[in-house]
Structures are given as C-alpha cells and as structure tokens.
Protein backbone atom coordinates (compact mmCIF):
# COMPACT_ATOMS: atom_id res chain seq x y z
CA UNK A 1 -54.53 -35.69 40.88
CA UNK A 2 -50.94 -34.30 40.15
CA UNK A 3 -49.00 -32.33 42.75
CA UNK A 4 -47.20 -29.42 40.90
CA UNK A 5 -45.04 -26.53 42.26
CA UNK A 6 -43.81 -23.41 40.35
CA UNK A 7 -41.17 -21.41 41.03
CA UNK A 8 -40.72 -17.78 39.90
CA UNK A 9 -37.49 -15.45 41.32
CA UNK A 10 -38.03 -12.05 40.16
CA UNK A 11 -39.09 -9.41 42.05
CA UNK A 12 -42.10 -8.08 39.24
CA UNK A 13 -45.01 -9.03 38.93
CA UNK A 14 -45.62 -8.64 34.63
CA UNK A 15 -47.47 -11.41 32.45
CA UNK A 16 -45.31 -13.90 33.12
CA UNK A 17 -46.06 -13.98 36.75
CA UNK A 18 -49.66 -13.21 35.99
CA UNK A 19 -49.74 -16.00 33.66
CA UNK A 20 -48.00 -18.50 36.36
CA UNK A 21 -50.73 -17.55 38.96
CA UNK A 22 -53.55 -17.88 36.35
CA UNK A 23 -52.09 -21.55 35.45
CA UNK A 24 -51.91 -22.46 39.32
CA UNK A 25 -55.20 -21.35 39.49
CA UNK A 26 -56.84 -23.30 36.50
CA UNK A 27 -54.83 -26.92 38.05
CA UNK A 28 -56.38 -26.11 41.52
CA UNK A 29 -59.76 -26.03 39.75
CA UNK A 30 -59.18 -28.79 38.18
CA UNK A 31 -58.33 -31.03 41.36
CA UNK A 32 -54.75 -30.43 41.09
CA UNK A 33 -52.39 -29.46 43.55
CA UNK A 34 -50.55 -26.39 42.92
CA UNK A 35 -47.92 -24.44 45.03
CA UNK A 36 -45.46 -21.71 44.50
CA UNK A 37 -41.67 -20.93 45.30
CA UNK A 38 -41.01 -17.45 45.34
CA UNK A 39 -39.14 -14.54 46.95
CA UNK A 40 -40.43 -12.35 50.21
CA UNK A 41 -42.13 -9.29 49.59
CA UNK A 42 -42.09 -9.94 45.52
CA UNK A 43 -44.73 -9.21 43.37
CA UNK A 44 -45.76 -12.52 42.49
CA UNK A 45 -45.35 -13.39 46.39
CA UNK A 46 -48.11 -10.06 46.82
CA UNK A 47 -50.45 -11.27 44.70
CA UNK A 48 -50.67 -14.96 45.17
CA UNK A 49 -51.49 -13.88 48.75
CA UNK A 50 -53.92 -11.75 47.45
CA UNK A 51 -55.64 -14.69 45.01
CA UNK A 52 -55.41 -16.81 48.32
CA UNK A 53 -52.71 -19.10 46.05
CA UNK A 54 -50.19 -21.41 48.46
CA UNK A 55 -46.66 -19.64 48.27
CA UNK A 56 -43.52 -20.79 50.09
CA UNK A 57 -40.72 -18.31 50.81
CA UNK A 58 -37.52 -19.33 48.86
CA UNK A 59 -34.33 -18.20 48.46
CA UNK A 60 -32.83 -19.14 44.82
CA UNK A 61 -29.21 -18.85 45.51
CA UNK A 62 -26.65 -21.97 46.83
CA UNK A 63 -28.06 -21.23 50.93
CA UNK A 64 -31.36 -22.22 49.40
CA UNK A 65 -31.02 -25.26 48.28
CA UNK A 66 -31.67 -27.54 51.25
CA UNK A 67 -34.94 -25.36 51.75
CA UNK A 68 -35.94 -26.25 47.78
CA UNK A 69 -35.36 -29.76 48.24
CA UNK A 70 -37.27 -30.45 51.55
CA UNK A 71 -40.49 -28.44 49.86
CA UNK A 72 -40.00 -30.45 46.60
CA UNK A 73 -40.06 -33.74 49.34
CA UNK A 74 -42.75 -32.36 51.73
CA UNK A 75 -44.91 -31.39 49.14
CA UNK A 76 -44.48 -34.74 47.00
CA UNK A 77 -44.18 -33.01 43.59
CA UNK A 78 -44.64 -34.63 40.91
CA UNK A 79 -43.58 -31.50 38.33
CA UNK A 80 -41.60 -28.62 38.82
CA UNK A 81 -42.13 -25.44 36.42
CA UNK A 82 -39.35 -23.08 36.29
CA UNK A 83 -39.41 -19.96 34.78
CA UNK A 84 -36.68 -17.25 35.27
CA UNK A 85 -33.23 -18.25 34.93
CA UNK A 86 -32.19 -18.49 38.78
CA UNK A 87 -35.03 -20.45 39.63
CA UNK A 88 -34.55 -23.05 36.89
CA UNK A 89 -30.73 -23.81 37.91
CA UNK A 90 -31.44 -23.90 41.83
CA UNK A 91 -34.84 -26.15 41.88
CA UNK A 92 -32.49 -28.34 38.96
CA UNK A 93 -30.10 -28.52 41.55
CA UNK A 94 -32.54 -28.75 44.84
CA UNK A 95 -34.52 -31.83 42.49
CA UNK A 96 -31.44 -33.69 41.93
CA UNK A 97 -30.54 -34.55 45.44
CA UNK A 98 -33.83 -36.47 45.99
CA UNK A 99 -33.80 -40.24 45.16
CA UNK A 100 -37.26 -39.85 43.66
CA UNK A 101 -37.16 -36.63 41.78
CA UNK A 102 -40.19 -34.84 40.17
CA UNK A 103 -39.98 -33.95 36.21
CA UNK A 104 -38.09 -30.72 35.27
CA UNK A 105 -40.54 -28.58 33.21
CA UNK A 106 -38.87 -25.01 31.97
CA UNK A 107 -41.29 -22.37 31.11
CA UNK A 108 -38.89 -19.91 28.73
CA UNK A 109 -41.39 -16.61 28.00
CA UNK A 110 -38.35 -14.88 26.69
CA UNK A 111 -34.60 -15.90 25.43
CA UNK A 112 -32.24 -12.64 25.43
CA UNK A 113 -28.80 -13.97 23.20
CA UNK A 114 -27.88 -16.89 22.06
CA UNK A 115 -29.01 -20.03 24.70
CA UNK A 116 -26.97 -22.31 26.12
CA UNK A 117 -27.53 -25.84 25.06
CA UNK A 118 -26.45 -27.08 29.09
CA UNK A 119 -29.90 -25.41 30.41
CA UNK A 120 -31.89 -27.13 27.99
CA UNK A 121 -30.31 -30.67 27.48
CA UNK A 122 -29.54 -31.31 31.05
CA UNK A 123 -31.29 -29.17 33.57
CA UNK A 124 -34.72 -29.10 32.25
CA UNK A 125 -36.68 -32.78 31.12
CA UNK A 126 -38.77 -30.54 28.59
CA UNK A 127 -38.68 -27.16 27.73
CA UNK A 128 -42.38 -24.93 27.25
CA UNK A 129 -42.50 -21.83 24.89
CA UNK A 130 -45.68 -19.81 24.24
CA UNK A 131 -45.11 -19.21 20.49
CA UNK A 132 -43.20 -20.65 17.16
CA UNK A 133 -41.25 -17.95 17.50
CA UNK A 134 -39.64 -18.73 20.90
CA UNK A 135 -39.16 -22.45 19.65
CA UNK A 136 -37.39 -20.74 16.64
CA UNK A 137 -34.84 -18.64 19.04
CA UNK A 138 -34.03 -21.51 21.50
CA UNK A 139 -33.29 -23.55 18.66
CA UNK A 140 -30.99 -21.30 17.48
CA UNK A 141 -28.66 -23.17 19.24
CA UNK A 142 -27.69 -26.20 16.73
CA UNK A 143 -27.05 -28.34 20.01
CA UNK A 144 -30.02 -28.03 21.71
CA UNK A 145 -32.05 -30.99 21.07
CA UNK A 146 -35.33 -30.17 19.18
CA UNK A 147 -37.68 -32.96 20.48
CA UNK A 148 -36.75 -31.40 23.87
CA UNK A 149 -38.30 -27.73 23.29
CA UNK A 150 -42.66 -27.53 22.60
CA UNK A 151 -45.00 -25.08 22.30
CA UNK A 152 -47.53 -24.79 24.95
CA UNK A 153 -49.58 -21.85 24.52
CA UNK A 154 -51.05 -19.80 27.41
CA UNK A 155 -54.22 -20.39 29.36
CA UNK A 156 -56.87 -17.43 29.51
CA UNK A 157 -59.08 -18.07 32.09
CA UNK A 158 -62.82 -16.45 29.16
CA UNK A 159 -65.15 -16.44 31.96
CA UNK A 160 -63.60 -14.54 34.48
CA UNK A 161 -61.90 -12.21 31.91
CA UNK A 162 -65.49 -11.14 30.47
CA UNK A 163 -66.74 -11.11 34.09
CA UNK A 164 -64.18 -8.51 35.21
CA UNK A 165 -64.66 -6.54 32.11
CA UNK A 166 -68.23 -5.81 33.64
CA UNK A 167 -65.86 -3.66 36.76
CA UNK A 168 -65.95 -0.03 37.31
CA UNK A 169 -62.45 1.76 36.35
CA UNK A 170 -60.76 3.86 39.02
CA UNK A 171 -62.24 6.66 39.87
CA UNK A 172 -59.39 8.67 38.21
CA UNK A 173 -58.91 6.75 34.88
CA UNK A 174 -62.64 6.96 34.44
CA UNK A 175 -62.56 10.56 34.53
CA UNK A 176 -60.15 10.63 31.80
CA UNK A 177 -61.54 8.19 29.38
CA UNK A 178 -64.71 9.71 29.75
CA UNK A 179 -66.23 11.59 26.54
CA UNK A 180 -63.31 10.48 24.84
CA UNK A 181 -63.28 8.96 21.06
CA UNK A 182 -61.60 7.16 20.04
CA UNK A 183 -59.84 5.40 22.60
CA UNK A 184 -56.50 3.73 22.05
CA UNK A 185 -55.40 1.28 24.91
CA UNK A 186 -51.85 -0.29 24.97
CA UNK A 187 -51.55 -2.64 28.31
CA UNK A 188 -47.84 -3.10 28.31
CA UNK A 189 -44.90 -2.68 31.00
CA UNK A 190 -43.04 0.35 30.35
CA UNK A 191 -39.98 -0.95 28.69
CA UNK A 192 -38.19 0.33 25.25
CA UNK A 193 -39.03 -2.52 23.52
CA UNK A 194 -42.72 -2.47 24.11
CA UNK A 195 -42.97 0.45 21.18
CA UNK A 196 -44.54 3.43 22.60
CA UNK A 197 -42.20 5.29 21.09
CA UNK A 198 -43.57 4.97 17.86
CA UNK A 199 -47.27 5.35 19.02
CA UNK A 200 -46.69 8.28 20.53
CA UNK A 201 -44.71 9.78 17.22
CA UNK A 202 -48.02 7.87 15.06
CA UNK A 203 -50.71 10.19 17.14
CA UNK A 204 -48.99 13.29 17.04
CA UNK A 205 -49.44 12.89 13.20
CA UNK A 206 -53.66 11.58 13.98
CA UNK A 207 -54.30 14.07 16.48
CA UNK A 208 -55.71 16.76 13.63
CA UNK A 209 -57.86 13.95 12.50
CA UNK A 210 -59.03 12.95 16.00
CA UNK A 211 -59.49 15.60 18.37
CA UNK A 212 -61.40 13.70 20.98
CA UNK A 213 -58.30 10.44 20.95
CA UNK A 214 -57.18 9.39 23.91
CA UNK A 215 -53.99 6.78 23.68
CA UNK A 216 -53.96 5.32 27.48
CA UNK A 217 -50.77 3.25 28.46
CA UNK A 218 -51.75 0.61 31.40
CA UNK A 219 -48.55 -0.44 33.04
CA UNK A 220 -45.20 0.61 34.77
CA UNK A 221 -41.78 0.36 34.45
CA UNK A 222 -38.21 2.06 34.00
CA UNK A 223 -39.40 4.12 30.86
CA UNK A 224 -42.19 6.10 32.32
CA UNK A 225 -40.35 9.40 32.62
CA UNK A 226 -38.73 9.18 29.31
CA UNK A 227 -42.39 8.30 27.87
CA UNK A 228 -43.65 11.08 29.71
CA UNK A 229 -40.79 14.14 28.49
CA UNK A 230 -41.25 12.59 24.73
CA UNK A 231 -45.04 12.79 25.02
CA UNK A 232 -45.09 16.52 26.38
CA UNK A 233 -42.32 17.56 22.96
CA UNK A 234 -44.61 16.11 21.16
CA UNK A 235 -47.65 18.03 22.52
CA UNK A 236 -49.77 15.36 23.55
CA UNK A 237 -50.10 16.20 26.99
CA UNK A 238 -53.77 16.26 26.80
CA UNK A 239 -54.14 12.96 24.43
CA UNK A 240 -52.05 10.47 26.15
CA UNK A 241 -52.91 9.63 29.67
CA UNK A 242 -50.43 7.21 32.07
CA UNK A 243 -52.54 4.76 33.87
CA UNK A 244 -49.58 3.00 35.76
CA UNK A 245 -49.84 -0.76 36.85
CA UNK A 246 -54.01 -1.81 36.21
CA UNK A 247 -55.34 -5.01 37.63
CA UNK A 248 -57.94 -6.14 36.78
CA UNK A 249 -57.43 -4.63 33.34
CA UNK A 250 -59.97 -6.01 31.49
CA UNK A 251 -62.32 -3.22 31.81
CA UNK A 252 -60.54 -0.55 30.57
CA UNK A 253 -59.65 -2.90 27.12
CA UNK A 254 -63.09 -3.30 26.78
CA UNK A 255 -63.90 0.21 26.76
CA UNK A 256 -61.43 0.17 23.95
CA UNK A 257 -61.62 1.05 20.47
CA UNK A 258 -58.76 -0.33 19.78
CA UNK A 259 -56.01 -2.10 21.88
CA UNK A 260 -52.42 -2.44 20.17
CA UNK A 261 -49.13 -4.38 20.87
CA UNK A 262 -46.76 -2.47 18.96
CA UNK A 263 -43.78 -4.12 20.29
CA UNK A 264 -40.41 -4.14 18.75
CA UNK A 265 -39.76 -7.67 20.13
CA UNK A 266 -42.55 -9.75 22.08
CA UNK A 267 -42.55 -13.51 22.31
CA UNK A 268 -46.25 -13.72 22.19
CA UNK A 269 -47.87 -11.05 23.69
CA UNK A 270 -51.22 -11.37 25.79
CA UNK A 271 -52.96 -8.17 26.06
CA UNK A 272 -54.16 -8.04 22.31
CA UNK A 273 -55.49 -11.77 23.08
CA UNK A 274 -57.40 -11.04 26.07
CA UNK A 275 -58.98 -7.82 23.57
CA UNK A 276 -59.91 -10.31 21.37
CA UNK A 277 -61.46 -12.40 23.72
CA UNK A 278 -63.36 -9.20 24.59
CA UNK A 279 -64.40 -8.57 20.69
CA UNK A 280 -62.16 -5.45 20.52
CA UNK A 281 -60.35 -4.82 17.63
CA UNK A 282 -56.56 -5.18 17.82
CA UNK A 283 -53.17 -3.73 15.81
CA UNK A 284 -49.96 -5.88 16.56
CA UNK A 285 -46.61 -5.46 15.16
CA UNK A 286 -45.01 -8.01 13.20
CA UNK A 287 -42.24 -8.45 15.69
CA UNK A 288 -42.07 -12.09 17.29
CA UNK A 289 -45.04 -13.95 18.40
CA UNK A 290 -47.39 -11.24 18.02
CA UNK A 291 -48.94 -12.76 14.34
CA UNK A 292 -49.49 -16.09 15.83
CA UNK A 293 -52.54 -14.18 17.37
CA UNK A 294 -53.90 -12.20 15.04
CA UNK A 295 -54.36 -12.82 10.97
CA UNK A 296 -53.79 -8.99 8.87
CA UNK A 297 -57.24 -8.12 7.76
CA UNK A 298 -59.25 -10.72 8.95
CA UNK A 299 -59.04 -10.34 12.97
CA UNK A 300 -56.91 -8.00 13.54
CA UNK A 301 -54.30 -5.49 11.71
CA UNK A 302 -50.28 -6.34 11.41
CA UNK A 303 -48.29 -3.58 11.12
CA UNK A 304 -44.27 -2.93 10.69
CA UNK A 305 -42.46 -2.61 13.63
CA UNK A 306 -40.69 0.63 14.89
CA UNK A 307 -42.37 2.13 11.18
CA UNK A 308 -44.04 5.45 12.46
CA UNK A 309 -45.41 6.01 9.13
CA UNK A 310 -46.81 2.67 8.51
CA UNK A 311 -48.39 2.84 12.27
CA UNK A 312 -49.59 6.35 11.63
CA UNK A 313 -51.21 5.09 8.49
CA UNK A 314 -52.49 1.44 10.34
CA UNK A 315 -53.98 3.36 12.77
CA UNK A 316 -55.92 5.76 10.88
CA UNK A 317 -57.14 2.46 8.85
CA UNK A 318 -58.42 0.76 12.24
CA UNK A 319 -59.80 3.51 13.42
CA UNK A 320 -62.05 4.82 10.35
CA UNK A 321 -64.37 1.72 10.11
CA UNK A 322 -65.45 0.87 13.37
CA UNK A 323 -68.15 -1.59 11.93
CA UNK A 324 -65.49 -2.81 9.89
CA UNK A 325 -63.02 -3.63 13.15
CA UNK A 326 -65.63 -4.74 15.14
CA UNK A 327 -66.74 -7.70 12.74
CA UNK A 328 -62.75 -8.54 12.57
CA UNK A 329 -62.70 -8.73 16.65
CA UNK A 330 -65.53 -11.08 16.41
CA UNK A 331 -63.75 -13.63 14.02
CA UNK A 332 -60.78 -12.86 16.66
CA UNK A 333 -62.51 -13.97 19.81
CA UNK A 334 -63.63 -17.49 17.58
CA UNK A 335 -59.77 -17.92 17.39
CA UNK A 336 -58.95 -17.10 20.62
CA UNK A 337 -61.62 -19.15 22.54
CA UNK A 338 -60.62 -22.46 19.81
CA UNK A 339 -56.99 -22.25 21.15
CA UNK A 340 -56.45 -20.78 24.45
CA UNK A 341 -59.51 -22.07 26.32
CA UNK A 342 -58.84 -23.21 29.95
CA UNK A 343 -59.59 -26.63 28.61
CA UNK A 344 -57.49 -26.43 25.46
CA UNK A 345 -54.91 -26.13 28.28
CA UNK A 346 -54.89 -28.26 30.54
CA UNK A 347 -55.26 -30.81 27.71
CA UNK A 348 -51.75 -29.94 26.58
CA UNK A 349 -50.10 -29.80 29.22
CA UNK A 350 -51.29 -32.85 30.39
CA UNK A 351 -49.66 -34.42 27.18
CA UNK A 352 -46.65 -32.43 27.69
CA UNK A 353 -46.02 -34.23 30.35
CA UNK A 354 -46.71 -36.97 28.82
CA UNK A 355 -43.93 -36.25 26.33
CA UNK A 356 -41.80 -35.43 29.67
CA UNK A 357 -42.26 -38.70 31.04
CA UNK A 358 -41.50 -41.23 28.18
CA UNK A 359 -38.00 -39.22 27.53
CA UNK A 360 -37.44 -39.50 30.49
CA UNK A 361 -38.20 -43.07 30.73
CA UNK A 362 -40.29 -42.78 33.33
C-alpha cells in the first residue's frame, strides 16, 4: 500500500481540483492511502469535506513550512503531488528537511510563459502532464531535462460518471432545457480563453436555422457579465441560458446534443471526454490538447480556433446528422474507456513512479 499526499493552494475549485479529488479517490479504492494539503475555506478544502476525502489545513507560504514537514513525517508519505505553483516550491522545501524524504511528483495542468528549468530539474523528481502538448510547452525550455517531464493522462472514474448521468437537473435548469432542440452544452469556467466568444457570435448566425437551440454554459468565473452583455447585443437572450458552477454535471451533458470545447488554449480539456464517455457527440477546437481526444470525423469534429465562420459552419455540420454524430460518439466512448479507465491509471502511475524512483536512485 503507498501513502500519498496532494497538495493544491488555490482557492477554486475547476478540473484540476476536481481531477486531484477524483485521483485521491481512485488510490483510496485501491488500498492506498491518500491525503490532502490545502487552504481553509477553499474550494477544493469544501468539497473534499463534502466527498468525506482526508484534508489537512496548510498554509503554503515560509510560516508553513514546519506544519508541511511534520504532516509529510506524521503521515509517512511516500509521494508528494504538487500542483499549483506555491504548493510545489513550499512542500519542495517542507520535503527537504526530512532525512527520509518522500518522491517529488509535479502535476503541471497548465504552463503560462516560458518555464523555468530550476522548478523542473531540482524541485520536482518527475514532472506529470495530461497531454503531448503540455510535454511540448515545458520543454520549451532547452534546459529542462526531457527524461524528467511524462505524460500521465487523467483518470475518469466510467461507472460513477454514467451513474450520475441517470440524476435529475435542478429544478431551474430543467425548466430551461426542456422542449428544447437542439441542445448545445459547453461545461467550461468562465474565462476568455475558454471561447464562448465565438460560440455565441457562431449561434447568432444558426439561430434562423434552429429556432428551438438552446447553447447552455455550465460554469463560473470572471467573464460571466461580459458573456452575458455580448449575448443580449447579439439577441440571444432567449437561446443561451447561464447555468453557473454544476456538480454533478454529467446529467445535463448527457441530455446533450452536442457538447463542445471551443477553447482558444486548453491543455487537454475534460468535459468533451467525459461526453464521450457518455456517447454524446463532441466539437473541440484545435487549440492544445483538445485533438489528443477526439479524431475529425471519426469521433468527434475539430474545428479552428477563435474562427466564427468555421464554428458557425462546424456546428451546423454536427448538428444536421444526428444519426451521423451519434455513431461518431460511440467510436468516441471505445477510445475513451481504452485510455482513461480507472485502471489504465493507476497502472501508469504506478510506473511513473517507478520511473521516479530509479532517477532518483532510490
């Protein structure tokens, strides 16, 4: 049995911290122990109380140290996963005052500029990215050493995704998705680069086409009032619909006829993946990650980022053969439950840190 702790400092709770409490989850089923750092009254700190998931207050600053370093001890950890940038230099730190210290795992979901080689070479044993794409941008960086950086895709936990897809919606977004067709779903925080922009400029051109759409954004976040001014201009009032923050949302994707990811930059992207998983068809952009998960006109559509016409045009495509899209999802959810299967998981992590260990020499 291993004894693992992650650490997370933001205050948000988005798909990265989803994704840690899903992975903490998954080891505890497995026999693992599994423990997070975190900060008071966070959103991660919320809702690992609310999975009934151990979490230790933390502070990730120099005062905190002392406190990392006796829960690293007390809890006998034998890997530490660090994900935002605070975390990652503090638990570093915390680790290094131990005489038996546990292996340095960094988790990087996104990489904003150029990265330092220091973080990568010294602080972390073995860096984790979700995508090619990530490994691409933190190798930018000529000095950081390539055998140090791996892809470890994400865990989706199938059974309990198609289980909660079974839910009732709240009351309220039920009302407004009902009668509706078709039914666009984009699960994203509400952040410029997330490309509702251009969905919202693509349906204004569908809307004579599709009376009865309904384009539902499931998530919050800083560009909600902009979002909500452009969408009124535009005269969608009535065919766009603001969901906020939706968890479980699994049932409103599979209501879905099709979920999109229309992101301007996105190191992988999860929503379309947990569609698939569903069997609902899927539109990415071709920024980042996103075609990792989905092959153009087999499971899924690719379409130019930022490109309103090329979106208005993809759309209109998706949305006229729903026999068509369906049969795509299908081939979709094969990929999806080959390679990000709770299993497929924890099978490579466990020979990540295997990697982890023999550089290290231990």
């Amino acid at each position: 049995m291993g004894r693992f702790l992650f650490s997370e400092s933001s205050n948000n709770l988005g798909g990265q911290e989803l994704q840690i409490l899903l992975q903490m989850r998954m080891l505890q089923d497995a026999g693992h122990h599994a423990a997070l750092a975190c900060r008071t009254g966070s959103g991660i700190a919320r809702e690992a109380a609310a999975r009934g998931l151990r979490a230790s207050a933390s502070v990730f600053r120099p005062s905190g140290i002392v406190a990392l370093r006796r829960l690293i001890r007390e809890q006998r950890v034998d890997a530490a996963f660090c994900h935002s940038g605070h975390d990652a230099l503090y638990m570093a730190l915390a680790a290094r005052l131990l005489p038996r210290r546990p292996l340095l795992i960094r988790v990087r979901t996104y990489q904003p500029g150029v990265p330092k080689a220091f973080g990568y070479n010294v602080l972390s044993d073995r860096t984790l990215v979700h995508s090619e794409h990530m490994r691409r941008r933190v190798l930018a960086n000529p000095a950081i050493h390539p055998e140090r950086i791996a892809v470890l895709r994400p865990v989706l936990p199938l059974a309990e995704i198609r289980a909660q897809a079974m839910l009732p919606l709240p009351d309220g977004l039920a009302a407004a998705v009902r009668g509706r067709k078709p039914l666009i779903v984009h699960a994203a925080m509400l952040r410029p680069e997330k490309g509702h922009r251009t969905v919202l400029e693509a349906i204004a051109g569908l809307r004579g086409r599709y009376p009865g759409l309904l384009y539902v954004m499931a998530g919050a976040g800083p560009e909600e009032a902009a979002l909500r001014r452009l969408a009124a201009e535009l005269g969608l009032a009535e065919t766009v619909h603001f969901a906020g923050l939706l968890l479980p949302v699994y049932p409103l994707l599979a209501l879905a006829d099709l979920v999109i990811m229309p992101s301007l930059d996105e190191p992988l992207g999860l929503a379309q993946i947990e569609a698939l998983a569903l069997g609902v068809p899927v539109a990415v952009s071709d920024a980042g990650g996103l075609p990792e998960t989905v092959e153009h006109g087999r499971t899924g559509w690719i379409l130019p980022a930022g490109d309103v016409a090329a979106w208005t045009q993809g759309l209109a495509q998706a949305l006229a053969d729903p026999a068509r899209a369906r049969a795509m999802a299908q081939d979709g959810r094969r990929f999806v439950e080959a390679t990000f299967a709770p299993e497929r998981f924890l099978e490579a992590l466990q020979l990540q840190l295997e990697h982890a260990r023999r550089q290290r020499g231990v």
